[in-house]
Protein backbone atom coordinates (compact mmCIF):
# COMPACT_ATOMS: atom_id res chain seq x y z
CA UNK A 1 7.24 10.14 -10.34
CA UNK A 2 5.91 8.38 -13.60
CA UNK A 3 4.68 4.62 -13.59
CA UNK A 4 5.35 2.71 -16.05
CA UNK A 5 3.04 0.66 -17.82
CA UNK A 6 4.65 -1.10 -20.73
CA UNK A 7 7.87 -1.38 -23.04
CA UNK A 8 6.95 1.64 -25.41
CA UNK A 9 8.04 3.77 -22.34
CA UNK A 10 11.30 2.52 -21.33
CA UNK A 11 12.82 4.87 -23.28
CA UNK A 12 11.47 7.94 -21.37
CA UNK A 13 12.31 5.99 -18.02
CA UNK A 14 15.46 6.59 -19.09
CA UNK A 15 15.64 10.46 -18.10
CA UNK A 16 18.19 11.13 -15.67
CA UNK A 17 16.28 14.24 -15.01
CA UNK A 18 13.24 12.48 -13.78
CA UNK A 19 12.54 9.77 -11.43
CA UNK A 20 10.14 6.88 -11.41
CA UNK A 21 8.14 4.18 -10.43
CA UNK A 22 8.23 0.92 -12.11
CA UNK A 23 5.17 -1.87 -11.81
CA UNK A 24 5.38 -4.60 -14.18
CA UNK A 25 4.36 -8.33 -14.22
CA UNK A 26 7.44 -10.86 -13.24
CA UNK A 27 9.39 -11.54 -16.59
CA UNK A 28 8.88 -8.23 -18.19
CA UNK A 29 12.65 -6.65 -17.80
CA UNK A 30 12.44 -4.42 -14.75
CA UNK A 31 15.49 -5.45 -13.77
CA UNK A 32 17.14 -4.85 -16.82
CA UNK A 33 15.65 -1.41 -17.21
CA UNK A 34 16.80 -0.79 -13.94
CA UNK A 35 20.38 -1.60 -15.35
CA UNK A 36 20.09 0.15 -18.39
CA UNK A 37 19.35 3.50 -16.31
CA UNK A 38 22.40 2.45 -14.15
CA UNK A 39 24.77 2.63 -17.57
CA UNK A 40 23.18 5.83 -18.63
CA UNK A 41 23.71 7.38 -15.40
CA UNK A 42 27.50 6.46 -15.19
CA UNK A 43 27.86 7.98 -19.06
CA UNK A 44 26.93 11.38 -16.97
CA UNK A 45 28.31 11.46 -13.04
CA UNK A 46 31.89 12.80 -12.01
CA UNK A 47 32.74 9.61 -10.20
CA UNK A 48 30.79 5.97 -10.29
CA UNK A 49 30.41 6.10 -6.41
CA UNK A 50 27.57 9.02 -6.90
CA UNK A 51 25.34 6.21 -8.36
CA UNK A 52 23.61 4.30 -5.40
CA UNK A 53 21.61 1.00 -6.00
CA UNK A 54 20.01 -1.30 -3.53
CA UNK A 55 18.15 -4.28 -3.82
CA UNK A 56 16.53 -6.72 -1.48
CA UNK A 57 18.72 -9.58 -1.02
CA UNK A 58 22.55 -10.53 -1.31
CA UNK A 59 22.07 -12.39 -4.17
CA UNK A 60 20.01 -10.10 -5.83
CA UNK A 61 22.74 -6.89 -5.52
CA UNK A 62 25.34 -10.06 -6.80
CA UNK A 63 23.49 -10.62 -9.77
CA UNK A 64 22.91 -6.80 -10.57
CA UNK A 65 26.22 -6.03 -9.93
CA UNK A 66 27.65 -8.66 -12.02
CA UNK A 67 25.29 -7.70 -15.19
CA UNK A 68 26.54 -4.21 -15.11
CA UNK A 69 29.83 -5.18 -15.22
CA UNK A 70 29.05 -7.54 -17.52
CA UNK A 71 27.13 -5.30 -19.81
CA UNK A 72 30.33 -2.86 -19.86
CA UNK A 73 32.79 -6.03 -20.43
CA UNK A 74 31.03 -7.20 -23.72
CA UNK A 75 30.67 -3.41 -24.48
CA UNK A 76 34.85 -2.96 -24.58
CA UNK A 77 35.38 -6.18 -26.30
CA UNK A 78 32.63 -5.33 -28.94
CA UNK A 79 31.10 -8.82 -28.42
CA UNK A 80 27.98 -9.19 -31.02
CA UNK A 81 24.16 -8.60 -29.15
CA UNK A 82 20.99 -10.03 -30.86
CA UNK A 83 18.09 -8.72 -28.88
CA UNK A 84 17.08 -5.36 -29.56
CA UNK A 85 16.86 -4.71 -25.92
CA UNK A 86 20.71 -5.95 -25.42
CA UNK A 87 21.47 -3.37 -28.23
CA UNK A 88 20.30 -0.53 -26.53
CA UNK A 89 22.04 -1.81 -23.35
CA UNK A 90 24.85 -2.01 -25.42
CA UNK A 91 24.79 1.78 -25.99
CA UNK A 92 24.22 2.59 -22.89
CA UNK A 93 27.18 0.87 -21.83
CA UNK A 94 29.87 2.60 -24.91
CA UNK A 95 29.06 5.66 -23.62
CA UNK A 96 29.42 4.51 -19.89
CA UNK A 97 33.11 2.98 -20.97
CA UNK A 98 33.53 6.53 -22.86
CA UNK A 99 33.33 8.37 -19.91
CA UNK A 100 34.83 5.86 -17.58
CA UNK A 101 37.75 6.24 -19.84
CA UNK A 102 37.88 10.24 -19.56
CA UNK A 103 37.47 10.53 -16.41
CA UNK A 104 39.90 7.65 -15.16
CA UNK A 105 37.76 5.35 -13.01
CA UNK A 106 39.11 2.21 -14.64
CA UNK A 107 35.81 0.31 -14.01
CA UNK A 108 36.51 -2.98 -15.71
CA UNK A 109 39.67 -2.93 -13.08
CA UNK A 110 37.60 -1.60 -10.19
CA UNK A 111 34.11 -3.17 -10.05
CA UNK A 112 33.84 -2.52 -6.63
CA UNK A 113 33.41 1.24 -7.68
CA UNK A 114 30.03 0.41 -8.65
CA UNK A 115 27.66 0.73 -5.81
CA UNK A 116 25.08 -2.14 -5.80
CA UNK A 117 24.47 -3.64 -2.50
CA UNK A 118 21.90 -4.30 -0.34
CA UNK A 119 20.11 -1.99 2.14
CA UNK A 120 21.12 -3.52 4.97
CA UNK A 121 24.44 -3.37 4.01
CA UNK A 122 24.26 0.06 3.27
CA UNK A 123 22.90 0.86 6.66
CA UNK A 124 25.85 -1.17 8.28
CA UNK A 125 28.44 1.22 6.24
CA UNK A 126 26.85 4.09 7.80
CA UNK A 127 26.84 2.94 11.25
CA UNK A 128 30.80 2.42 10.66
CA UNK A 129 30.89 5.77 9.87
CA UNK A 130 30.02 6.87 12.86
CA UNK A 131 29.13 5.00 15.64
CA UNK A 132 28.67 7.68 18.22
CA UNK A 133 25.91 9.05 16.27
CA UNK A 134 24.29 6.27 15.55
CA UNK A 135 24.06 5.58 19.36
CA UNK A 136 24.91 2.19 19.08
CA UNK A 137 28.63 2.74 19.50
CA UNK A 138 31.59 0.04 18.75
CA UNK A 139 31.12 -2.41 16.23
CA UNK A 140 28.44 -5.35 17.35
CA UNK A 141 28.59 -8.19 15.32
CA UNK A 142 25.16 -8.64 13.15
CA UNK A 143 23.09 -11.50 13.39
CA UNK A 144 21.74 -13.27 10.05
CA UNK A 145 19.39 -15.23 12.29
CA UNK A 146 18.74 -13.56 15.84
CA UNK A 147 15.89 -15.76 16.98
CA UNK A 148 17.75 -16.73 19.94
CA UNK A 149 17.82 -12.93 21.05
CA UNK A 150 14.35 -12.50 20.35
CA UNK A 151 13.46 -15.63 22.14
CA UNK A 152 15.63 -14.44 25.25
CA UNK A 153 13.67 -11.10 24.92
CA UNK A 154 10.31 -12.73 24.99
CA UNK A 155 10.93 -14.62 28.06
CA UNK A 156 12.55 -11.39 29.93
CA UNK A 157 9.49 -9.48 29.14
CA UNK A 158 7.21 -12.84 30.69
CA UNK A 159 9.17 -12.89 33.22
CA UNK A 160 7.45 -9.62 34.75
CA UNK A 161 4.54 -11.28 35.00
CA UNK A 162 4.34 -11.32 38.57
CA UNK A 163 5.32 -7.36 39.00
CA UNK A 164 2.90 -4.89 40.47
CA UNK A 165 3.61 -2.23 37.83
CA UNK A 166 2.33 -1.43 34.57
CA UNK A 167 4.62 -3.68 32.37
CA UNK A 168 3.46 -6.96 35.18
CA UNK A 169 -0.33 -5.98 34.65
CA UNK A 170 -0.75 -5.67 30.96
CA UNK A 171 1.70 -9.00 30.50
CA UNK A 172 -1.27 -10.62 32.25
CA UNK A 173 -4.02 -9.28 30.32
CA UNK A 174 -2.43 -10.36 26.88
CA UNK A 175 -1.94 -13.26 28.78
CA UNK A 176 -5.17 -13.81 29.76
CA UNK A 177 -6.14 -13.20 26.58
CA UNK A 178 -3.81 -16.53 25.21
CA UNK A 179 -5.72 -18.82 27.90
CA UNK A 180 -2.65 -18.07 30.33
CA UNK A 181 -0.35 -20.14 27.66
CA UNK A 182 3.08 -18.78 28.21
CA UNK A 183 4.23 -20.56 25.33
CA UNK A 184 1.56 -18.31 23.22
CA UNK A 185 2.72 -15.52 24.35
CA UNK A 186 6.57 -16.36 23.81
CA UNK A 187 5.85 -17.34 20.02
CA UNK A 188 3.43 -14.01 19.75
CA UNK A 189 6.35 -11.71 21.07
CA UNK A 190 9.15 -13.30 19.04
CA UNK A 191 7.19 -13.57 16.21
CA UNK A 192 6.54 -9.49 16.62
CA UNK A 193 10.36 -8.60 16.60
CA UNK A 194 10.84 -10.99 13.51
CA UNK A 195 8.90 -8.96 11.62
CA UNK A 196 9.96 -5.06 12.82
CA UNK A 197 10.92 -4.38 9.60
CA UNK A 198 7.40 -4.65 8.80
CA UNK A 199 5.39 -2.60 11.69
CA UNK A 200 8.19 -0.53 12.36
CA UNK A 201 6.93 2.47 14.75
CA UNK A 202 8.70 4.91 16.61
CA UNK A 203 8.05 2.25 19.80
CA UNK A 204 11.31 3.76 21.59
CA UNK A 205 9.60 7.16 22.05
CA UNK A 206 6.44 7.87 24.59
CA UNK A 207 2.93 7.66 22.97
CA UNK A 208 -0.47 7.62 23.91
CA UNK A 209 -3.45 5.57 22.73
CA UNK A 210 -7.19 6.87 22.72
CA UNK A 211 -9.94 6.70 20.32
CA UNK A 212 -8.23 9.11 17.77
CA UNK A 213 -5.33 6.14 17.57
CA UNK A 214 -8.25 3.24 17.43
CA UNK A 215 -9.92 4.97 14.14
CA UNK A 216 -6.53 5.29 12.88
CA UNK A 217 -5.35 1.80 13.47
CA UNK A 218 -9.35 0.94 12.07
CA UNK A 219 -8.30 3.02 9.05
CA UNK A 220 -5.25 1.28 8.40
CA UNK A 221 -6.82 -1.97 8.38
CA UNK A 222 -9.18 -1.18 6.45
CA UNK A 223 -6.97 0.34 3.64
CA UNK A 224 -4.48 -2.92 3.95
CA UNK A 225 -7.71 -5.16 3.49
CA UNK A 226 -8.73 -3.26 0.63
CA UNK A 227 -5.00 -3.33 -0.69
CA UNK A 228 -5.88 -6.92 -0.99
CA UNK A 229 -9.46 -6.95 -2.08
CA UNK A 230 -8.44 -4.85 -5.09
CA UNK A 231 -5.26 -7.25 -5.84
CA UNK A 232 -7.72 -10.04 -6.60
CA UNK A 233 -9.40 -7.73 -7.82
CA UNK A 234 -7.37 -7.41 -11.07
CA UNK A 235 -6.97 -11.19 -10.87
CA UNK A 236 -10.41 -12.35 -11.29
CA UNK A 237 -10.78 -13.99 -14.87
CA UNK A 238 -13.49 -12.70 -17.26
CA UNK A 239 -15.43 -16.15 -17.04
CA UNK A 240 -15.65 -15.65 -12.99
CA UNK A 241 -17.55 -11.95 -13.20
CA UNK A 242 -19.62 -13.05 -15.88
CA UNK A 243 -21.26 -15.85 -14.07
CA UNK A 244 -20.56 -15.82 -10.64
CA UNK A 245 -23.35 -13.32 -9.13
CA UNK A 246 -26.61 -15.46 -10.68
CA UNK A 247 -24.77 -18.84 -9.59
CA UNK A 248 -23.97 -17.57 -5.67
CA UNK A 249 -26.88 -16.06 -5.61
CA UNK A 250 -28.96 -19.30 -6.33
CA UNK A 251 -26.14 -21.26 -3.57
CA UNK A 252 -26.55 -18.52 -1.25
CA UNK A 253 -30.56 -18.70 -1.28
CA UNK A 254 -30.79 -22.36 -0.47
CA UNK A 255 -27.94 -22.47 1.26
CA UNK A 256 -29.96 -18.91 3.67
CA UNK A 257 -33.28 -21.13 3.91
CA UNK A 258 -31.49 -23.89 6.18
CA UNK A 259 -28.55 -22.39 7.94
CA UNK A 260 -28.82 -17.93 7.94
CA UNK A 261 -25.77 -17.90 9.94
CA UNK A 262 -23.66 -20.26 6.99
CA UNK A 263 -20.67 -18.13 5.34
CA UNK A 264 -22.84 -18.55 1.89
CA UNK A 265 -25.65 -16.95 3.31
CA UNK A 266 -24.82 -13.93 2.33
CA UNK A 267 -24.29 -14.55 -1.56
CA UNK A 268 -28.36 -14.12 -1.09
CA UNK A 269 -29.65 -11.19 -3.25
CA UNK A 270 -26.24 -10.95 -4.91
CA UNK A 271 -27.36 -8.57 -7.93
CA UNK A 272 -23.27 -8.08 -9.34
CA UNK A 273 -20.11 -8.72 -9.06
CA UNK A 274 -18.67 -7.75 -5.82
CA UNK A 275 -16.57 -4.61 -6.02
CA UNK A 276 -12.75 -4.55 -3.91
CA UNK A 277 -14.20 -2.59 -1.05
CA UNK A 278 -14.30 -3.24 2.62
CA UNK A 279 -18.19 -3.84 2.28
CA UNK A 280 -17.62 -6.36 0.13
CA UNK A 281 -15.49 -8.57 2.49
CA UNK A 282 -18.56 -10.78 4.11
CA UNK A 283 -19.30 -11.48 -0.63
CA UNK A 284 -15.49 -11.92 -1.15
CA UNK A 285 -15.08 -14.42 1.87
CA UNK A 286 -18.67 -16.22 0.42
CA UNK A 287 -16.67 -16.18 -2.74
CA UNK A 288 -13.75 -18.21 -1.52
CA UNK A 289 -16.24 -20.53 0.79
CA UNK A 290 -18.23 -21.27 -2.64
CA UNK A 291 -15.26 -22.03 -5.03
CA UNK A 292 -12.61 -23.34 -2.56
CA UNK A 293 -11.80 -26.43 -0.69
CA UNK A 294 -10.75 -25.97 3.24
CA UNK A 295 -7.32 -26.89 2.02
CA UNK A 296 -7.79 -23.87 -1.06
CA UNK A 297 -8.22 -26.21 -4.08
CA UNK A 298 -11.27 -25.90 -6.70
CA UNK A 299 -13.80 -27.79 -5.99
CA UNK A 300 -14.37 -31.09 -7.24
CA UNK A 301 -17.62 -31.86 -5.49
CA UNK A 302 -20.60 -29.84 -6.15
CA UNK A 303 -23.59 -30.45 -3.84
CA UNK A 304 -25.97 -29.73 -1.38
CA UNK A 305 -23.54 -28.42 1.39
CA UNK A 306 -22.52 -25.82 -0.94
CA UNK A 307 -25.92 -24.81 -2.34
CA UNK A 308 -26.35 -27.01 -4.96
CA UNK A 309 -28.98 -29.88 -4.43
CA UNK A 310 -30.07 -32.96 -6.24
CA UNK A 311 -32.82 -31.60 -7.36
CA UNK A 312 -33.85 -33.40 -10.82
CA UNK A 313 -35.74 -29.93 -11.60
CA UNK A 314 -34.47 -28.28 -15.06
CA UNK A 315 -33.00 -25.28 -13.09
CA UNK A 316 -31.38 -27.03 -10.81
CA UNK A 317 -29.74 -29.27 -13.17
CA UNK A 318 -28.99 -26.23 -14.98
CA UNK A 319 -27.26 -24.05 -11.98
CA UNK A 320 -25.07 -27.19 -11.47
CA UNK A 321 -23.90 -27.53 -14.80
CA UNK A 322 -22.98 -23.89 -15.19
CA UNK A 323 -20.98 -23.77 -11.87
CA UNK A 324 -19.34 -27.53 -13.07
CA UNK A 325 -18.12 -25.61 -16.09
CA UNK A 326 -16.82 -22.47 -13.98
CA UNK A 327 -15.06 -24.41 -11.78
CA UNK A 328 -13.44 -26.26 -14.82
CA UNK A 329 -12.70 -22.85 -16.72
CA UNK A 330 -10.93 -21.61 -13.38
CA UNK A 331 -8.37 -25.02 -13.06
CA UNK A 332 -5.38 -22.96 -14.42
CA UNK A 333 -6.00 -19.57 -12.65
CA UNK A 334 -3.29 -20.78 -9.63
CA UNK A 335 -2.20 -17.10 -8.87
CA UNK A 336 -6.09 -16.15 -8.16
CA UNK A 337 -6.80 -19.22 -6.69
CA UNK A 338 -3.94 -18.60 -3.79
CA UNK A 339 -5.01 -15.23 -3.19
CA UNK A 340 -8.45 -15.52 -2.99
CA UNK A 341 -7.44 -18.36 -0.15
CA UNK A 342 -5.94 -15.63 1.52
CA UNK A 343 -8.92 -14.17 1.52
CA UNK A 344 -10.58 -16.23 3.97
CA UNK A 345 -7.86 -15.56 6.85
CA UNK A 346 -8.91 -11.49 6.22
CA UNK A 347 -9.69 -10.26 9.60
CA UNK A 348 -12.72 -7.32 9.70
CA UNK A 349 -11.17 -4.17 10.28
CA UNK A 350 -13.50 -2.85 13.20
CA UNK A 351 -12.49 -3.86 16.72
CA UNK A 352 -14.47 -5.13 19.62
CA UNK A 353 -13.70 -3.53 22.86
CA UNK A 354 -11.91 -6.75 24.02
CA UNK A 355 -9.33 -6.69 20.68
CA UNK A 356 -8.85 -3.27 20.74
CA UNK A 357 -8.19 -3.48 24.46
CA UNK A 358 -6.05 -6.20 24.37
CA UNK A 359 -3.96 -4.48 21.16
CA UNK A 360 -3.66 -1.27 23.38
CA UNK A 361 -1.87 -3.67 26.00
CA UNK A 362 0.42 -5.02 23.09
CA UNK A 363 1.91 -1.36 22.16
CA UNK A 364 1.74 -0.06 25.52
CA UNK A 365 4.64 -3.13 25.67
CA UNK A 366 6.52 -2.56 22.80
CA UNK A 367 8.83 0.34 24.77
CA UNK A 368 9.10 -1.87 27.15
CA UNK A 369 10.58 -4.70 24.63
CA UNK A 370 12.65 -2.35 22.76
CA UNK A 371 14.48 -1.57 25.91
CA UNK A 372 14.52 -5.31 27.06
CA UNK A 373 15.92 -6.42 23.33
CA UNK A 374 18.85 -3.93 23.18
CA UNK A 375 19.95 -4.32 26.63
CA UNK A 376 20.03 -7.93 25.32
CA UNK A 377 21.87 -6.59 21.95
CA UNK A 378 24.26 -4.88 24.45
CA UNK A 379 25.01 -7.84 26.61
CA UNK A 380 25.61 -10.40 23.89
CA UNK A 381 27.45 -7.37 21.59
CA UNK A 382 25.40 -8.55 19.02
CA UNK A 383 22.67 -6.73 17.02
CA UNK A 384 20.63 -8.04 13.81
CA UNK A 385 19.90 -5.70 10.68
CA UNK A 386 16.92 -3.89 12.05
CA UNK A 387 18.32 -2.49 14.87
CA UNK A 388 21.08 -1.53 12.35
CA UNK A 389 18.54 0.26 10.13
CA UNK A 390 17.21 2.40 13.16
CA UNK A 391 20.33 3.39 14.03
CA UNK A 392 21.04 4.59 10.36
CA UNK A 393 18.11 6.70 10.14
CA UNK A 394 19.44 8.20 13.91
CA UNK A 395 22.58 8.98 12.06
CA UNK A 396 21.02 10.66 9.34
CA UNK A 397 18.64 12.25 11.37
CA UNK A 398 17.08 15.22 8.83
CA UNK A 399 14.34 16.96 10.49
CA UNK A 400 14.90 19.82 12.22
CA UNK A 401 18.62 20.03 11.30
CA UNK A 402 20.34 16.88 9.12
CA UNK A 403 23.69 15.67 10.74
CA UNK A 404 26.90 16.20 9.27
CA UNK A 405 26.32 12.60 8.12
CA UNK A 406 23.73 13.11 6.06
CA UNK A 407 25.07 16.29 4.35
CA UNK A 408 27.91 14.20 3.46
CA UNK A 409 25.74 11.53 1.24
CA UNK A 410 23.50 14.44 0.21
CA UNK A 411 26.53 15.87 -1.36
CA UNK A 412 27.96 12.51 -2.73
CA UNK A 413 24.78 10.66 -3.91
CA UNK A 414 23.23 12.18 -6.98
CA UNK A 415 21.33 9.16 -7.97
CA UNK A 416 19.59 6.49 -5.71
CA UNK A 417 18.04 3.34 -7.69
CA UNK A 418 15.89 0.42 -5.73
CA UNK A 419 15.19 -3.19 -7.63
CA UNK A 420 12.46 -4.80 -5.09
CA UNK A 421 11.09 -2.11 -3.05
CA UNK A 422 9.30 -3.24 -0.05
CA UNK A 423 6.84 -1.88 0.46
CA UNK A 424 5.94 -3.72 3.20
CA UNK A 425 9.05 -2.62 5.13
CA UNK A 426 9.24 0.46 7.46
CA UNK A 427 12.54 0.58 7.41
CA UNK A 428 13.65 0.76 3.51
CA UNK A 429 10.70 3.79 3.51
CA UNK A 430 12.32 5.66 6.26
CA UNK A 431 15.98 5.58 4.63
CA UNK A 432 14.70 6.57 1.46
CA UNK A 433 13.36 9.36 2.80
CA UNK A 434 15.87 10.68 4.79
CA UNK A 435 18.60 10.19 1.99
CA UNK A 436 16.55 11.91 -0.88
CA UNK A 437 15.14 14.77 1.99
């Protein structure tokens, strides 16, 4: 796996031999990279189908389909290009029509030979496939927008608030912990099946929690922190890391000498720029609390409440002038600006007893809500595009022995291209890696 960089190394991204990574700033032609690999690919596979790409949204696979076929349109009617990067899509696409042409596909006929679709649609044809497998049997209909299930869900699981078992007590303590609001909880738990394509775990299965699983929740918190820290990291203009550490450190001081316990206190003894580590959090949030409005705009006021008083002394006139000018030099930096607001909302990675108790009694639950959800699913014979993806990666099941499934895409997929990865999403990891095991 290579990453690339820059444009001088598209052409080695090309390699059908090799795979890759691609990172590269919105704008710069991933997509169309991604495209011209797609026409080199077809110039060199038996049949079209043995090319798999998937993207993120409908409209996205539309689009990407469309250009290919596109691309090989303008190719057979020799229609003139005028970008050198349209030229070499060009050629990619004469010798895609060359072989579409010996082998018989009749592409420009067939576009729907050209595999470009989304994952989740993918995952649906599987579960078509074969539905016994899969577990989930028949054919449910798939809901774009189940929040009505999940709501239903939510207040099934509350509703065991009153039993004297496991599931009743720790439905209490969380609970408890939202000030008894059942409304709280109902938005927490729906909210938490919205997003299982983001914390996907094997929640269906038994598991234990103990300290070994705090440090390792700790430990992923930590790195998704730092994830962040060292995003903003790379954003931070020139002008900011010159200047910054002498100014907060002169806000921090008399900001220290009234209120210790004030979010700028900290910026006291600041020596350098803060580096994107998790002992940096307390200087990053001090960071955002100096620069930023409540709402996240740049200042416009500088004054006493943020460490700069009206004192007529030549240094403090000074320190306010240079932090004026900062804040001016930073008034087109919007990208930084939104992330270093994100900052603030950072939580710190360590856990008091009462959080991590309280998160112990929120994944003790989640068996429980799987169940509760697809007996829901099951009722309604409805299902939404999650609960499609798990049952995918049941019916490709690799590990110890792949299904018969599997062993059929292994053999009929010999190239597997993804615009958009998420990588965010549990469930676009876990197909990947069953279809390329």
């Amino acid at each position: 796996m290579t990453l690339i960089a820059d444009a001088k190394e598209r052409k080695e991204a090309l390699d059908p031999s090799r795979s890759f990574l691609v990172q590269a700033p919105a704008g710069s032609g991933k997509t169309e990279l991604l495209i011209q690999r797609f026409l080199k690919l077809l110039g060199g596979v038996e049949y079209p189908e043995q090319i798999l790409a998937m993207t993120f949204t409908r409209k996205a696979a539309g689009e990407m389909k469309n250009r290919i076929y596109e691309a090989l349109n303008q190719a057979g009617a020799d229609a003139p290009v005028k970008e050198p990067h349209q030229q070499e899509t060009r050629t990619l696409a004469k010798l895609a029509l060359k072989q579409d042409q010996q082998q018989g596909w009749r592409l420009l006929d067939n576009p729907n030979r050209l595999k470009v679709q989304t994952i989740d649609s993918f995952c649906a044809g599987l579960i078509k496939q074969m539905p016994i497998l899969s577990w989930m049997g028949g054919s449910p209909d798939i809901q774009d927008n189940p929040r009505e299930l999940y709501r239903e869900t939510a207040e099934r699981l509350l509703s065991q608030v009153e039993s004297e078992n496991e599931v009743g007590g720790r439905v209490r303590n969380v609970l408890s912990h939202l000030d008894n609001s059942k409304e709280a909880f109902l938005a927490r738990v729906t909210q938490l099946l919205e997003k299982r394509d983001q914390w996907m775990i094997p929640f269906f299965d038994a598991f234990t929690l103990g300290e070994k699983s705090r440090a390792s929740h700790e430990e992923t918190f930590t790195n998704l922190i730092e994830s962040v820290l060292n995003e903003i990291f790379r954003l931070c203009p020139a002008e900011l890391i010159a200047h910054f550490p002498g100014l907060a450190e002169y806000a921090g001081k008399n900001i220290a000498e009234e209120n210790p316990n004030h979010p700028l206190a900290c910026l006291t003894g600041l020596s350098g720029f803060p580096d994107p580590s998790i002992e940096s959090l307390p200087i990053w949030k001090g960071l955002a609390e100096l620069l930023l409005t409540t709402e996240g705009d740049f200042r416009k006021a500088v004054n006493k409440k943020i460490g700069f008083p009206s004192d007529k002394s030549k240094t403090a006139r000074k320190m306010k002038k240079e932090f004026v000018e900062l804040l001016e030099s930073l008034s087109a930096e919007s990208r930084f600006r939104e992330k270093l607001h994100e900052i603030r909302s950072l939580p710190h990675p360590r856990l008091s007893e009462d959080e991590w108790n309280i998160l112990q009694e929120m994944l003790l639950l989640l068996p429980e809500l799987s169940d509760i959800l697809r007996k829901v699913f099951a009722e309604r014979g409805l299902t939404d595009f999650t609960e499609i993806s798990l049952a995918a990666g049941t019916a490709l099941e690799s590990d110890p022995n792949p299904t018969e499934l599997l062993q059929k895409y292994d053999h009929k997929i010999l190239h597997i291209l993804v615009d958009e990865y998420q990588d965010t999403s549990y469930k676009q990891y876990d197909l990947l890696k069953r279809l390329t095991a």
